[in-house]
Protein backbone atom coordinates (compact mmCIF):
# COMPACT_ATOMS: atom_id res chain seq x y z
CA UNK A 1 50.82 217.60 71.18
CA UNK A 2 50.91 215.52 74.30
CA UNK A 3 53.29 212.41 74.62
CA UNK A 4 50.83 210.34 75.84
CA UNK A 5 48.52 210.92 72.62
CA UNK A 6 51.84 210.36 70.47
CA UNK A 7 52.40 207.18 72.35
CA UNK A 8 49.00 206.18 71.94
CA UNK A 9 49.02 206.70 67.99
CA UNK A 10 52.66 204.92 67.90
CA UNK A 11 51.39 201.91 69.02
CA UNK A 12 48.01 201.95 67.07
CA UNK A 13 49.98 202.32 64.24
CA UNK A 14 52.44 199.59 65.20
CA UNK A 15 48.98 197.40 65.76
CA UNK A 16 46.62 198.40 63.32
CA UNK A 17 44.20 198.18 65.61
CA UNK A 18 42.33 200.26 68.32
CA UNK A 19 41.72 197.38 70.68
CA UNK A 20 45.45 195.96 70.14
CA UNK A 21 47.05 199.53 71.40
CA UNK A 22 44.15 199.53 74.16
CA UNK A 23 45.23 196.12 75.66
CA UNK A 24 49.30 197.45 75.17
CA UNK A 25 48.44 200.54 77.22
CA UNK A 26 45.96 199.84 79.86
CA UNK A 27 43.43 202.17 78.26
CA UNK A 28 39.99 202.05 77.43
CA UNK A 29 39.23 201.84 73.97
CA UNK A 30 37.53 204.83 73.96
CA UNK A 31 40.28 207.01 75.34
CA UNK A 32 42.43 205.47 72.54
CA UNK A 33 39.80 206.75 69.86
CA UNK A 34 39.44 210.15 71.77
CA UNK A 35 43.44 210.62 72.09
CA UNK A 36 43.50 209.79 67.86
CA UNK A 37 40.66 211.93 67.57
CA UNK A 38 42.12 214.82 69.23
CA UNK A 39 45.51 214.30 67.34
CA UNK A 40 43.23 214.40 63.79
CA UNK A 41 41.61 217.25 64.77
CA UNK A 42 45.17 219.50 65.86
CA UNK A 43 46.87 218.29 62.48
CA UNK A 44 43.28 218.77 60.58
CA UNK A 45 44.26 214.89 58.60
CA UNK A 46 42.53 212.00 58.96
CA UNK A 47 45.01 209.35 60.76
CA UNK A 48 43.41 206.16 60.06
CA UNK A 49 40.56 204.15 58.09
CA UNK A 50 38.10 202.19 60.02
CA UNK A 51 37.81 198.99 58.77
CA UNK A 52 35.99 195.96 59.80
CA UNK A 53 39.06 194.41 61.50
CA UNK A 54 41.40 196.90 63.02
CA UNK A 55 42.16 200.07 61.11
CA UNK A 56 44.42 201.31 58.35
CA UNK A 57 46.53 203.83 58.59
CA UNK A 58 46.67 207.30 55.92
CA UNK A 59 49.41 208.77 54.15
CA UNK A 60 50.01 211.23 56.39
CA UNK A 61 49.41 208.73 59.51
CA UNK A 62 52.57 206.64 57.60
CA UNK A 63 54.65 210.17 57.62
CA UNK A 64 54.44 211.12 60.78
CA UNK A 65 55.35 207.56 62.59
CA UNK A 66 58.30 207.68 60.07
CA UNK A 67 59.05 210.92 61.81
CA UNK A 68 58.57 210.61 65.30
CA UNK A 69 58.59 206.83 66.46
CA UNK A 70 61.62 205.92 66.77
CA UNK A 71 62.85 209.10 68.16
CA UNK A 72 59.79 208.94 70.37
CA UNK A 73 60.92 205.05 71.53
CA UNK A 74 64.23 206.76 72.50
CA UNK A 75 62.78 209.43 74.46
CA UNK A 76 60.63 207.45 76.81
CA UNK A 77 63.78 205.01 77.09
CA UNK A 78 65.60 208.40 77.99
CA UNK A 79 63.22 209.64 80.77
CA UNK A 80 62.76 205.98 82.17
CA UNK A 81 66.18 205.51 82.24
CA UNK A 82 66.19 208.64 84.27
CA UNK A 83 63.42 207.86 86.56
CA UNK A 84 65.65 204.69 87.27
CA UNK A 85 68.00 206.38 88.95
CA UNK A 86 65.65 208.47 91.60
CA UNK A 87 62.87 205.64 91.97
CA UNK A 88 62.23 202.39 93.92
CA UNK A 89 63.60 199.97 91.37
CA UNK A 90 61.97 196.56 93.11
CA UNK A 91 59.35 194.97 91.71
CA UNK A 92 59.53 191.95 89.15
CA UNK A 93 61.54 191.46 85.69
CA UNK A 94 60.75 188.92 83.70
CA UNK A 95 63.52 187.52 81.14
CA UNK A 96 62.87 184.67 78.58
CA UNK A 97 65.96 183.23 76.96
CA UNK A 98 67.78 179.91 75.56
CA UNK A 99 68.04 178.29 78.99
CA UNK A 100 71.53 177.28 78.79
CA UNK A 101 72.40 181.03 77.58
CA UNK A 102 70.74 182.05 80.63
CA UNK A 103 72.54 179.81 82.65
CA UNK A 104 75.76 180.21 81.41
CA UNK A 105 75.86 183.88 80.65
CA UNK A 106 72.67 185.85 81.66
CA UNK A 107 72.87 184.88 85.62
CA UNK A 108 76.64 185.52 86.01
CA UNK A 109 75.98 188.99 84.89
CA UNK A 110 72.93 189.47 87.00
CA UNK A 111 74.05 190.23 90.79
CA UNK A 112 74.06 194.05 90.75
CA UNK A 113 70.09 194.04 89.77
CA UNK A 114 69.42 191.78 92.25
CA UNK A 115 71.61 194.29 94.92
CA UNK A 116 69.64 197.14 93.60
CA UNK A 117 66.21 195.38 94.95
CA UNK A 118 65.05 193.37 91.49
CA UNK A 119 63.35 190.52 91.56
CA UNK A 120 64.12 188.37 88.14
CA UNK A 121 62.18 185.73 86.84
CA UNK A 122 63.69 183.66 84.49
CA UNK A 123 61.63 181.57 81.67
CA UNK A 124 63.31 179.58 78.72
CA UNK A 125 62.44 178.92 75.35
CA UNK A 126 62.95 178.92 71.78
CA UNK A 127 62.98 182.01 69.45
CA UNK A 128 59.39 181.93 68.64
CA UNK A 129 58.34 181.32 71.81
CA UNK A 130 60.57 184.00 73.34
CA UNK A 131 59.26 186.48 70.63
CA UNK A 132 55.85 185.39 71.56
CA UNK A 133 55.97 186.09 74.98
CA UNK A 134 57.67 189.81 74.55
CA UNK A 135 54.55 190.64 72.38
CA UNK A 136 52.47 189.07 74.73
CA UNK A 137 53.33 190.98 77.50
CA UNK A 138 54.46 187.49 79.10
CA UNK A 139 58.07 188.64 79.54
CA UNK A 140 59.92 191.90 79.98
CA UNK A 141 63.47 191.37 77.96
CA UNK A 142 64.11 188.49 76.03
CA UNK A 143 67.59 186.97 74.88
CA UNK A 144 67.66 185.22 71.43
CA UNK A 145 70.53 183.83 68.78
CA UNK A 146 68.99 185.28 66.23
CA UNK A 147 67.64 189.14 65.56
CA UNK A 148 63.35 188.99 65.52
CA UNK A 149 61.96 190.74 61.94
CA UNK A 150 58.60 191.89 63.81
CA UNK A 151 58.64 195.30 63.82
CA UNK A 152 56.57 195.81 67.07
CA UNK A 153 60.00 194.26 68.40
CA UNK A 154 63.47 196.07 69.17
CA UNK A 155 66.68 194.70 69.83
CA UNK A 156 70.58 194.89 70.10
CA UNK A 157 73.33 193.10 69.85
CA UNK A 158 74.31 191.54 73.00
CA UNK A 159 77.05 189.09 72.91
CA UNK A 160 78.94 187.40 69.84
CA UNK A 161 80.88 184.09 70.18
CA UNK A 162 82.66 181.44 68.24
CA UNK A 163 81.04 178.52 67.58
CA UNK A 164 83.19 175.05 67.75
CA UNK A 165 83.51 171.86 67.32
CA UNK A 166 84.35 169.58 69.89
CA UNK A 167 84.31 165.81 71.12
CA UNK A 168 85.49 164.49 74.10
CA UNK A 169 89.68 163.84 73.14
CA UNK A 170 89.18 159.83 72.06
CA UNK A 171 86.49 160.91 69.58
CA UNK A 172 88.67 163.62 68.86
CA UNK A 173 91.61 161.32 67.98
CA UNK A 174 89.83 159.14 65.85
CA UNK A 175 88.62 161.98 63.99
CA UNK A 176 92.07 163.71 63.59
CA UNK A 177 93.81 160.34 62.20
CA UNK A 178 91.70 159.84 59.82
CA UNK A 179 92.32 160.66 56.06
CA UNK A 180 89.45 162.31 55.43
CA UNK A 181 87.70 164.20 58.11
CA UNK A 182 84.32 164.88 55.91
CA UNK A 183 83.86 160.47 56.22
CA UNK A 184 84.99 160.49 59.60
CA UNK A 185 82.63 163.35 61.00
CA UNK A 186 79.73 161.42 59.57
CA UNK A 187 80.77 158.20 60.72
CA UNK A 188 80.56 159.27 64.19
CA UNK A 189 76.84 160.33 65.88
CA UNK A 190 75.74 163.65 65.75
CA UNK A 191 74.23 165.50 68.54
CA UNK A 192 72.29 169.38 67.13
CA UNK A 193 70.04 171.61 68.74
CA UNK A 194 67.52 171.11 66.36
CA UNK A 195 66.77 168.98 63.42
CA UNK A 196 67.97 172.20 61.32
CA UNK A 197 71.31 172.15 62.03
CA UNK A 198 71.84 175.89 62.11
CA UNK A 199 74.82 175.42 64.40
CA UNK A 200 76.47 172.43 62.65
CA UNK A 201 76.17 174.20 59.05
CA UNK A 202 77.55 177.43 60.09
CA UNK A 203 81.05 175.83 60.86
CA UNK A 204 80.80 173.20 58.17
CA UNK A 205 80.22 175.72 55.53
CA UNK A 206 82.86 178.38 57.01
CA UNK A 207 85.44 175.25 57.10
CA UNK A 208 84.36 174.17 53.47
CA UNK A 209 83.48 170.80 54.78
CA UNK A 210 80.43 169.36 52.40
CA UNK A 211 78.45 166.82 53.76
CA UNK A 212 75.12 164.97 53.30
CA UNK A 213 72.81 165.96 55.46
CA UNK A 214 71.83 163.30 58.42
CA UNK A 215 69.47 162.66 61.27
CA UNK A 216 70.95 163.59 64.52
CA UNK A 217 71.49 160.94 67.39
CA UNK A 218 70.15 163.46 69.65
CA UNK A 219 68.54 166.70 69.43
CA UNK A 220 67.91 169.17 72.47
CA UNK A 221 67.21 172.66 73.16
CA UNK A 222 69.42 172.90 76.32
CA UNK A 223 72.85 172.57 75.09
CA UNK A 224 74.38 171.64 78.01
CA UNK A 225 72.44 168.38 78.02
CA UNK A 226 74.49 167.49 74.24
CA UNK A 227 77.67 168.94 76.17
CA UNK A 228 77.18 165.88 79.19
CA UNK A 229 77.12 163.46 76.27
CA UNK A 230 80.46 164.50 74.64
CA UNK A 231 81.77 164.62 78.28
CA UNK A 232 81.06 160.72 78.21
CA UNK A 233 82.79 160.07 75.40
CA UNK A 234 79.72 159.97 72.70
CA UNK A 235 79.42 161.79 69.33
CA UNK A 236 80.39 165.11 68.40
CA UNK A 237 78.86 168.55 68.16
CA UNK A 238 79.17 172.32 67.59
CA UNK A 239 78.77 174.68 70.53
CA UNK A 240 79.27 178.08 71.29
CA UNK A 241 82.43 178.51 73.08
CA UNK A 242 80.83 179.91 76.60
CA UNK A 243 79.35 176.49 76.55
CA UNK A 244 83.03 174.41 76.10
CA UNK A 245 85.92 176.66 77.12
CA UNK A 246 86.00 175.62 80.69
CA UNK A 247 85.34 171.79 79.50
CA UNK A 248 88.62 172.29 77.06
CA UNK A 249 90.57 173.75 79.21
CA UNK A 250 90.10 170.97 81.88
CA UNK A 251 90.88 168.27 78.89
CA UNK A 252 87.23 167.03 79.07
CA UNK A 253 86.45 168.22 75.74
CA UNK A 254 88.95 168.61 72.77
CA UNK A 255 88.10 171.00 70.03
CA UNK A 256 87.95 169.15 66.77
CA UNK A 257 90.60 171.34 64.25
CA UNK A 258 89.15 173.33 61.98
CA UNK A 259 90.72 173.23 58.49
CA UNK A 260 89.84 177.19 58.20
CA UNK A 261 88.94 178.63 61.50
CA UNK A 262 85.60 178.98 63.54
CA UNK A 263 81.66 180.54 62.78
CA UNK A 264 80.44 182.73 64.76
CA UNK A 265 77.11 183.32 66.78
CA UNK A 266 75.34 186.54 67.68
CA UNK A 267 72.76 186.56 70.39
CA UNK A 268 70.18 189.69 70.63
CA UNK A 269 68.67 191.47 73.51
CA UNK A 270 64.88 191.90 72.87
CA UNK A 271 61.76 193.72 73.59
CA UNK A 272 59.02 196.22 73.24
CA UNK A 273 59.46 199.94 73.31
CA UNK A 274 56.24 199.68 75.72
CA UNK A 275 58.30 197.78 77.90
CA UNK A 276 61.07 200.59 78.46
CA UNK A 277 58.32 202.75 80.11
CA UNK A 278 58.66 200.91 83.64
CA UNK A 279 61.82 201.80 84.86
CA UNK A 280 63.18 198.96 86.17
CA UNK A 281 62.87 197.25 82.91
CA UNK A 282 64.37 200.17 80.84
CA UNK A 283 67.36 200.31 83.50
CA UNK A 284 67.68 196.41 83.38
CA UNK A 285 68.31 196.73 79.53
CA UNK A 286 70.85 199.18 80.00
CA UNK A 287 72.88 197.27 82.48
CA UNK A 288 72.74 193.86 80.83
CA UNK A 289 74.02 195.52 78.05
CA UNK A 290 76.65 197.47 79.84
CA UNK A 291 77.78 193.92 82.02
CA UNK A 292 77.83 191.24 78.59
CA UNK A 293 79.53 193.51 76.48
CA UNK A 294 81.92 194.21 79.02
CA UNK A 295 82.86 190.93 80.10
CA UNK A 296 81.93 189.37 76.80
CA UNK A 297 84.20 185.73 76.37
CA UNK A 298 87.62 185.56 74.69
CA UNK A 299 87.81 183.37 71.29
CA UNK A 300 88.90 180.22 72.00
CA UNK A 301 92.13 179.66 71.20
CA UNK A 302 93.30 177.12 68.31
């Protein structure tokens, strides 16, 4: 059986739909229905059920992905990874990520591509948005804080990191001299990423610190605009500590003490296994990996 078939009935599958894996391979619809047709006629099994909208996949079609995708994903990633190293590697790659991630993290790590002749194009946004684009064929890699649960999406874990709480060190005073910290975190303003909280209620609930839930003072998407705040001496906050070490160690932040210790926060190299066919892309993966990991931060200290 050819690989190019297999692909082709890996991502139909993935799709449910003829036109879907078409648009995902720069195909014709008709040479996707000839390459499944061919691949039902060597196993002698029908593969799918044509429905009205997209198509269905059999028994056997469900055994056989089981069996070969993601050992098929790994392959290509394998022999692009390989091409990498004996092709032109310039062109384009596109990244989407939490901007202040990217800022912070992504771009100190990114020289060497650039040496080797990549161009990179960097887009922000939130997780949806970020998923959205990978499936869209917006973006080639995406970076998000939390792992995607769409399985036409892959990722790893790229980079874990405490999560703190800080104040610039008068807010940080107040806070420490008073009796109870619970009342005196909520009587100062609260700056959050978003109106969830996610990153506020992660070190609450790992410091056992109950409190009622309140509206923010300020929410924002690009950290670094709640971290100019706190620099000025307004509110408090949890960030992750790429985003405050530097600021505590200079004494414009203060890390507010935590009764039991810190939460932590993952963050996820994404994409599409049709992605790691261009080469570039596949050995952009592997370095980004390779650089974060290796120069990932040191816990801040309490």
């Amino acid at each position: 059986m050819s690989l190019v078939r297999l692909r082709t009935f890996i991502e139909v599958y993935r799709q449910r739909s003829i036109s879907g894996a078409a648009r995902t391979l720069s195909l014709t619809q008709p040479a996707v229905s000839q390459h499944i047709s061919s691949l039902e006629s060597a196993l002698g099994r029908t593969l799918f059920e044509r429905q009205a909208r997209g198509v269905e996949p059999t028994l056997i079609a469900m055994e056989l992905a089981a069996d070969i995708g993601d050992k098929l994903d790994s392959a290509e990633a394998a022999l692009a990874s390989a091409r990498a190293r004996s092709v032109e590697l310039a062109g384009a790659l596109q990244i989407v990520g939490h901007a202040d991630f990217l800022a912070e993290v992504v771009t100190a790590q990114i020289r060497p591509l650039l040496e080797e002749g990549i161009r990179i194009r960097m887009q922000s946004g939130d997780h949806e948005v970020i998923c959205r684009m990978l499936l869209e064929g917006n973006c080639d890699l995406g970076v998000t804080a939390s792992a995607p649960n769409d399985a036409r999406l892959r990722n790893e874990l790229l980079y874990t990191d405490d999560v703190v709480a800080v104040a610039a060190p008068s807010v940080v005073k107040r806070l420490a001299s008073a009796n109870n910290l619970r009342d005196a975190l909520a009587a100062e303003p609260l700056l959050a990423y978003n109106l969830e909280l996610a990153l506020v209620d992660s070190w609450l609930s790992m410091n056992r610190i109950a409190m009622e839930s309140s509206m923010p003072a300020m929410v924002g998407q690009d950290l670094r605009a709640l971290r100019s705040l706190l620099i000025d001496g307004f509110g408090w906050t949890t960030l992750p500590s790429y985003l405050c070490k530097s600021h505590i160690q200079r004494g414009e932040l203060q890390e507010i003490p935590a009764p039991v210790g810190h939460a932590r926060r993952e963050y996820h190299l994404v994409w599409t296994p049709s992605a790691l066919r261009q080469p570039r892309v596949a050995h952009a993966r592997q370095a980004l990996l390779w650089y974060l990991r290796e120069n990932r931060q040191a816990p801040v200290k309490k």
